[in-house]
N, C-alpha and C. Protein backbone atom coordinates (compact mmCIF):
# COMPACT_ATOMS: atom_id res chain seq x y z
N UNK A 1 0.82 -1.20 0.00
CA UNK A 1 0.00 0.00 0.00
C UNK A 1 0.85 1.26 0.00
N UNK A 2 0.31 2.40 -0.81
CA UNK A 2 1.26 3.50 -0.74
C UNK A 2 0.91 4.33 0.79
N UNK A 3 2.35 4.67 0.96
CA UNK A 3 1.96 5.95 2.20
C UNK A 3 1.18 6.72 2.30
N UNK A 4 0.82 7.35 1.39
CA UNK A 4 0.07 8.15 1.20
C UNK A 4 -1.35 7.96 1.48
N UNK A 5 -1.96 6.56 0.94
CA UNK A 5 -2.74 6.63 1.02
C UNK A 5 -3.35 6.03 2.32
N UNK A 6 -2.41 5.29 3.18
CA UNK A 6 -2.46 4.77 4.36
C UNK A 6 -2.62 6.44 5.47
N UNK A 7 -1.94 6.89 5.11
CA UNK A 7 -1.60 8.71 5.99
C UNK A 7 -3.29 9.12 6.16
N UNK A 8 -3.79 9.22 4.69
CA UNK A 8 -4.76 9.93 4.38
C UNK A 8 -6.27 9.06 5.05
N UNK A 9 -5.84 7.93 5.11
CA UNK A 9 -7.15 7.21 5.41
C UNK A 9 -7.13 7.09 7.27
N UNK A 10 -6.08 6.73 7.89
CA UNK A 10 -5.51 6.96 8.65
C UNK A 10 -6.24 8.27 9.62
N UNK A 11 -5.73 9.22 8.95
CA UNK A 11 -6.13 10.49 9.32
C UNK A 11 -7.27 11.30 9.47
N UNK A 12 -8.34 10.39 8.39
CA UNK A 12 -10.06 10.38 8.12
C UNK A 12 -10.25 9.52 9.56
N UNK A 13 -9.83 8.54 9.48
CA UNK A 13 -10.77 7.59 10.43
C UNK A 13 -10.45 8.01 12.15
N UNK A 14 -9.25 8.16 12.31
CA UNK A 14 -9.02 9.05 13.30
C UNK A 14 -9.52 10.23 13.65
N UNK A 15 -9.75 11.41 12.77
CA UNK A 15 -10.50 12.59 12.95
C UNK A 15 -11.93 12.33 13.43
N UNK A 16 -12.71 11.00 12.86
CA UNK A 16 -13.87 11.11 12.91
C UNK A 16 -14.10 10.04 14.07
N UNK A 17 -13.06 9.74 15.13
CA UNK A 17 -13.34 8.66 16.18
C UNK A 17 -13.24 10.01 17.37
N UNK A 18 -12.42 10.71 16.62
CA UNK A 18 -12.06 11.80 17.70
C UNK A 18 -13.29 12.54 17.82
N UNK A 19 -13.95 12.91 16.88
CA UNK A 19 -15.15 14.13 16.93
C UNK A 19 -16.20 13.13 17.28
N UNK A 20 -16.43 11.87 16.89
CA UNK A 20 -17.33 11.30 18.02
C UNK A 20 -17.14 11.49 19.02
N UNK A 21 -16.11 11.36 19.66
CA UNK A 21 -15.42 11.23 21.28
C UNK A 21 -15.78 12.45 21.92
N UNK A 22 -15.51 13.37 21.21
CA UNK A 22 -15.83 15.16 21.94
C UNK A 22 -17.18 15.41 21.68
N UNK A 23 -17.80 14.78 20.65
CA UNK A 23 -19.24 15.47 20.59
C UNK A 23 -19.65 16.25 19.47
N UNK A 24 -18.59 16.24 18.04
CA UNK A 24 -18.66 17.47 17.30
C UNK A 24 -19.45 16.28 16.11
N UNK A 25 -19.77 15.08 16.26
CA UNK A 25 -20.71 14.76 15.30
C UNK A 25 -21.61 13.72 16.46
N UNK A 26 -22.45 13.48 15.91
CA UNK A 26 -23.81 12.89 16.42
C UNK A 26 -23.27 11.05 16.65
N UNK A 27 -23.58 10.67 17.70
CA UNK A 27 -23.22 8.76 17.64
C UNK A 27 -23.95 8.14 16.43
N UNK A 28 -23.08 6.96 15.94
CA UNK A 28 -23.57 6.31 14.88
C UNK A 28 -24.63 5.08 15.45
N UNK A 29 -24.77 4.99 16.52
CA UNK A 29 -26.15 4.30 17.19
C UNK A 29 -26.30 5.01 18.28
N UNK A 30 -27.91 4.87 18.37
CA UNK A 30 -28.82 5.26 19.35
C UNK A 30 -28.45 4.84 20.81
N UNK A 31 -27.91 4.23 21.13
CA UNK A 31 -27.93 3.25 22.49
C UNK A 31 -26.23 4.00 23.10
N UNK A 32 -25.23 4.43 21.83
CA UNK A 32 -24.25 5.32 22.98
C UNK A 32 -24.33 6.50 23.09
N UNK A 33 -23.84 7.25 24.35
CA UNK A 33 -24.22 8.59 24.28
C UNK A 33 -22.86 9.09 24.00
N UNK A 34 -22.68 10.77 23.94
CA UNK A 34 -21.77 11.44 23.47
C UNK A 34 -20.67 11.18 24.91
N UNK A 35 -19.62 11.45 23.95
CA UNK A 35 -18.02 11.13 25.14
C UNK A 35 -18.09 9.88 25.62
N UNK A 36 -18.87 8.51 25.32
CA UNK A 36 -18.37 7.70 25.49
C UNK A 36 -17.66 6.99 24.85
N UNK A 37 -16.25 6.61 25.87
CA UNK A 37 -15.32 6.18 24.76
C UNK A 37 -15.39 4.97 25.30
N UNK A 38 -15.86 4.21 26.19
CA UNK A 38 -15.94 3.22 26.26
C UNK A 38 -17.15 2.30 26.16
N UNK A 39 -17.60 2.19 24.87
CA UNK A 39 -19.30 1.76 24.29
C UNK A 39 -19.66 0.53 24.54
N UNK A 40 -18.64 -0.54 25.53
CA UNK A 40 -19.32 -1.84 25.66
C UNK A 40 -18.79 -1.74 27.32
N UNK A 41 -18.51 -0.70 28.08
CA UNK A 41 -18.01 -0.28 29.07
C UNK A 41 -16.76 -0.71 29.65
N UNK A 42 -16.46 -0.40 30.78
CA UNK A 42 -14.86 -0.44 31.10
C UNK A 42 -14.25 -1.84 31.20
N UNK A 43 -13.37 -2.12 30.46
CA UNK A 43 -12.86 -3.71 30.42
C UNK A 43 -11.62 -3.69 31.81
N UNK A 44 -12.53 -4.19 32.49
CA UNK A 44 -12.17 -4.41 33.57
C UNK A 44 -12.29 -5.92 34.51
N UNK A 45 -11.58 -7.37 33.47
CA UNK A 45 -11.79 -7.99 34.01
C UNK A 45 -11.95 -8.91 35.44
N UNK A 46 -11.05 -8.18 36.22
CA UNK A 46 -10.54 -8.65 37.49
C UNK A 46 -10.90 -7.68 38.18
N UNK A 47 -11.90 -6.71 38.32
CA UNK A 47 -12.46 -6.13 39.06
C UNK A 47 -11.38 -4.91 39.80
N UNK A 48 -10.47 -4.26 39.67
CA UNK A 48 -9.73 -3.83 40.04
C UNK A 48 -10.24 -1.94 40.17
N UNK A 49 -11.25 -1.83 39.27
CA UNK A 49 -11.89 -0.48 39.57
C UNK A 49 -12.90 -0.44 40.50
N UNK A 50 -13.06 -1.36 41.24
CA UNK A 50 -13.74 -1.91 42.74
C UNK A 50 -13.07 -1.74 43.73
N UNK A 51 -11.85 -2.04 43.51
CA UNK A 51 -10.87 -2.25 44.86
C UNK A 51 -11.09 -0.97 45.77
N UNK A 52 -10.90 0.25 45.50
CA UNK A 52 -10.99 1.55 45.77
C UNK A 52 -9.86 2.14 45.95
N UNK A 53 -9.21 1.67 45.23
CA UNK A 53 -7.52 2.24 45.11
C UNK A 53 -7.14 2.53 43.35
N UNK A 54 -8.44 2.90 42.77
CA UNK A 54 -8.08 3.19 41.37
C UNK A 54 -7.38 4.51 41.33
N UNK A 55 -7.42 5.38 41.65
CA UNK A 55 -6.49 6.86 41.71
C UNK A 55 -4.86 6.19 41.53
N UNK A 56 -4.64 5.51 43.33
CA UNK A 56 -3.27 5.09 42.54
C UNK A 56 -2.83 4.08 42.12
N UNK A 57 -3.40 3.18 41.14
CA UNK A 57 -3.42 2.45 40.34
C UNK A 57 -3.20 3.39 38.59
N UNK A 58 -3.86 4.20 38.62
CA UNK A 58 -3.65 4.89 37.43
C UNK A 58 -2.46 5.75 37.73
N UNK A 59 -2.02 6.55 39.28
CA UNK A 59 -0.61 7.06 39.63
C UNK A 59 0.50 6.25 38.85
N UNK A 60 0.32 4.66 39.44
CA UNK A 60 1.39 3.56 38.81
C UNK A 60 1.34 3.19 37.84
N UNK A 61 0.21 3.32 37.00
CA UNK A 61 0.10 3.08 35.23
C UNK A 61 1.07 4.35 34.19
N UNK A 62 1.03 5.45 35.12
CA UNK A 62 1.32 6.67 34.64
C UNK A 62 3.13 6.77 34.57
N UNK A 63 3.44 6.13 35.74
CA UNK A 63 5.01 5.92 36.11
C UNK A 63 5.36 5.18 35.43
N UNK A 64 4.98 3.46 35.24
CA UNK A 64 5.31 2.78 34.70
C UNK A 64 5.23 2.75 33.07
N UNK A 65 4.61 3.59 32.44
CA UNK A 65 4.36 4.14 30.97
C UNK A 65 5.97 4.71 30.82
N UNK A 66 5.88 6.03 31.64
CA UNK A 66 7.13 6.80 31.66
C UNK A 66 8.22 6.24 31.89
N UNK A 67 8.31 5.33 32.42
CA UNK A 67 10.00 4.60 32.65
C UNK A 67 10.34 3.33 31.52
N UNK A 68 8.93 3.10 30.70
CA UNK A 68 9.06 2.46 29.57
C UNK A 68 9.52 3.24 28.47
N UNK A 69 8.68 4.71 28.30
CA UNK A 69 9.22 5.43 27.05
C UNK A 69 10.67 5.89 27.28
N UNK A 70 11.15 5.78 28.81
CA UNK A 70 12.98 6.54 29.14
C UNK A 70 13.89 5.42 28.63
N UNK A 71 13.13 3.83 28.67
CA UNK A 71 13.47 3.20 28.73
C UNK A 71 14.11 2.43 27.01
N UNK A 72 13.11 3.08 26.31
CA UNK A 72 12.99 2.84 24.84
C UNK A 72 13.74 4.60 24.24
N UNK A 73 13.99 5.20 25.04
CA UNK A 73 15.09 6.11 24.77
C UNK A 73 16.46 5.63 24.85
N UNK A 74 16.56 4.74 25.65
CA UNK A 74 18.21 4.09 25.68
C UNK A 74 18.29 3.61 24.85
N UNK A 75 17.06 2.71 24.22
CA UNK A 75 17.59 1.91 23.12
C UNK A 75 17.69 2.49 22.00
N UNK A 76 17.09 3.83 21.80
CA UNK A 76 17.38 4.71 20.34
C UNK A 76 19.06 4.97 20.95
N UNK A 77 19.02 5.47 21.84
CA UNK A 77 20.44 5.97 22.20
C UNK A 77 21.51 5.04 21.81
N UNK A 78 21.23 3.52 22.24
CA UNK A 78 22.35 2.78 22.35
C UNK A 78 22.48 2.44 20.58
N UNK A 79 21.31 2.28 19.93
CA UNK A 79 21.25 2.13 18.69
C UNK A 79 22.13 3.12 17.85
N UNK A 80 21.86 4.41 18.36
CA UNK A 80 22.45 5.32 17.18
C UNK A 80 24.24 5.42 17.65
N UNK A 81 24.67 5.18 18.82
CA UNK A 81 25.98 5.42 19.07
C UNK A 81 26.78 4.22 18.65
N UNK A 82 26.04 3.11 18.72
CA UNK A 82 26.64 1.64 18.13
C UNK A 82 26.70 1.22 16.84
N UNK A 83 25.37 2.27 16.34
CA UNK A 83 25.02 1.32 14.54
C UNK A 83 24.83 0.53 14.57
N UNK A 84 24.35 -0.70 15.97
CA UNK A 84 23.93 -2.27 15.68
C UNK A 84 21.99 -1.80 16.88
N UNK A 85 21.07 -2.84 16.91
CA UNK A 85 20.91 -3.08 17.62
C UNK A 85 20.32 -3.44 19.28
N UNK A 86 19.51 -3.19 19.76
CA UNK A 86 19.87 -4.15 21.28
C UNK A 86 19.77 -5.51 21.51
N UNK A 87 19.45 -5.88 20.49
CA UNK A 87 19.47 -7.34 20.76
C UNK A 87 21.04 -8.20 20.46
N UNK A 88 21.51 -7.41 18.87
CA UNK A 88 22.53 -7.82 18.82
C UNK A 88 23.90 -6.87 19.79
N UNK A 89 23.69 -5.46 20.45
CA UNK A 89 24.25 -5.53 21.62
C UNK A 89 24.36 -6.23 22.73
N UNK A 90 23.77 -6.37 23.33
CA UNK A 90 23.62 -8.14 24.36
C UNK A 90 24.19 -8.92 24.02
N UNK A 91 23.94 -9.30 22.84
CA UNK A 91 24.67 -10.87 22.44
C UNK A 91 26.37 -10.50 22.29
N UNK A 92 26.53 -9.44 22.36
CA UNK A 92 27.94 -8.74 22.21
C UNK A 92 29.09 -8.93 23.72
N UNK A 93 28.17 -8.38 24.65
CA UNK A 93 28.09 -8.14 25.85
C UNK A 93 28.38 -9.20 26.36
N UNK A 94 27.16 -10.00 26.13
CA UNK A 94 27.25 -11.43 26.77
C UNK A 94 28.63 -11.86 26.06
N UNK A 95 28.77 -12.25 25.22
CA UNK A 95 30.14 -13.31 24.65
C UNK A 95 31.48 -12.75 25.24
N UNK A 96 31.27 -11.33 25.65
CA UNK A 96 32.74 -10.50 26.33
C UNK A 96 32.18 -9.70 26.67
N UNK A 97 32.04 -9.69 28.37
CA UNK A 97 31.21 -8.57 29.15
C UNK A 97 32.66 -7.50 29.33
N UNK A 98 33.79 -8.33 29.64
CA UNK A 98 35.14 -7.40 29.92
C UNK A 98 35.38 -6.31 29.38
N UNK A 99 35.43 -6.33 27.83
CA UNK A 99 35.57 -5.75 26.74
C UNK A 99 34.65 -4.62 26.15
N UNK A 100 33.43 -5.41 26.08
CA UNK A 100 32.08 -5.01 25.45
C UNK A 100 31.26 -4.05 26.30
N UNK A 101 31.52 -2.98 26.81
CA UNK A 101 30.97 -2.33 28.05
C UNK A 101 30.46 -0.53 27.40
N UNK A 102 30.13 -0.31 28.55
CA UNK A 102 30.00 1.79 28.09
C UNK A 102 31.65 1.76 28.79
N UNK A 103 32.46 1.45 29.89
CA UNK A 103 33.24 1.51 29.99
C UNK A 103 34.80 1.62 29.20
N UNK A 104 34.41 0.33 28.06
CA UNK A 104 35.63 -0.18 26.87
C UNK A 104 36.23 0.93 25.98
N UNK A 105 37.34 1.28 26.28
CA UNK A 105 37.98 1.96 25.46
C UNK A 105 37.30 1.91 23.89
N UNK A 106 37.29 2.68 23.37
CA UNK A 106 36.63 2.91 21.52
C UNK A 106 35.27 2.17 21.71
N UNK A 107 34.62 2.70 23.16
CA UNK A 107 32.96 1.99 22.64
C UNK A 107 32.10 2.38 21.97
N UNK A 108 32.36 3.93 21.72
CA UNK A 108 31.24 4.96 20.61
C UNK A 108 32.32 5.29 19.47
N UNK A 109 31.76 4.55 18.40
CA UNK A 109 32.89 5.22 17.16
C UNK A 109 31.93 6.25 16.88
N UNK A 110 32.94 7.07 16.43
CA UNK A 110 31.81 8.59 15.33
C UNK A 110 32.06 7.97 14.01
């Protein structure tokens, strides 16, 4: 498929999930009302929006998001200073941890 036309369709179907969501077009059935974004309601199998500790449950959803995206920043990082990788860094590492380090003399070539 061309980019383009993936971008463009993409960008239709999104605009118009969004303006359902806010209210700027009318629901496509009778039975949901406006701003609901959750139309078969909250998938919540294990009951955990019961407990009465959902505030910080979403605190720790919020942290743990953020230390994933810092986390997937190292790996752009380690990617662009190595030119290989994290998977085939590891396997690097592992076969010669001595050597293979942020420590090792010539570990970032330019």
């Amino acid at each position: 498929p061309s980019f383009w036309n993936v971008l463009i369709i993409e960008t239709v179907l999104m605009g118009l999930a969004e303006a359902y969501r806010t209210g700027l077009t009318e629901p496509a059935f009778d039975e949901f009302t406006v701003g609901d974004v959750s139309p078969g309601g909250r998938f919540d199998p294990l009951g955990l929006a019961d407990s009465g500790d959902l505030e910080e449950l979403k605190i720790k959803e919020l942290k743990h998001c953020r230390l994933a995206m810092f986390s997937f920043l190292g790996f752009i990082a380690q990617a662009v200073a190595t030119k290989e990788g994290p998977i085939a860094n590891w396997s690097a590492h592992v076969a010669d941890p001595v050597h293979v380090n942020l420590m090792a003399p010539g570990f970032i070539s330019y």
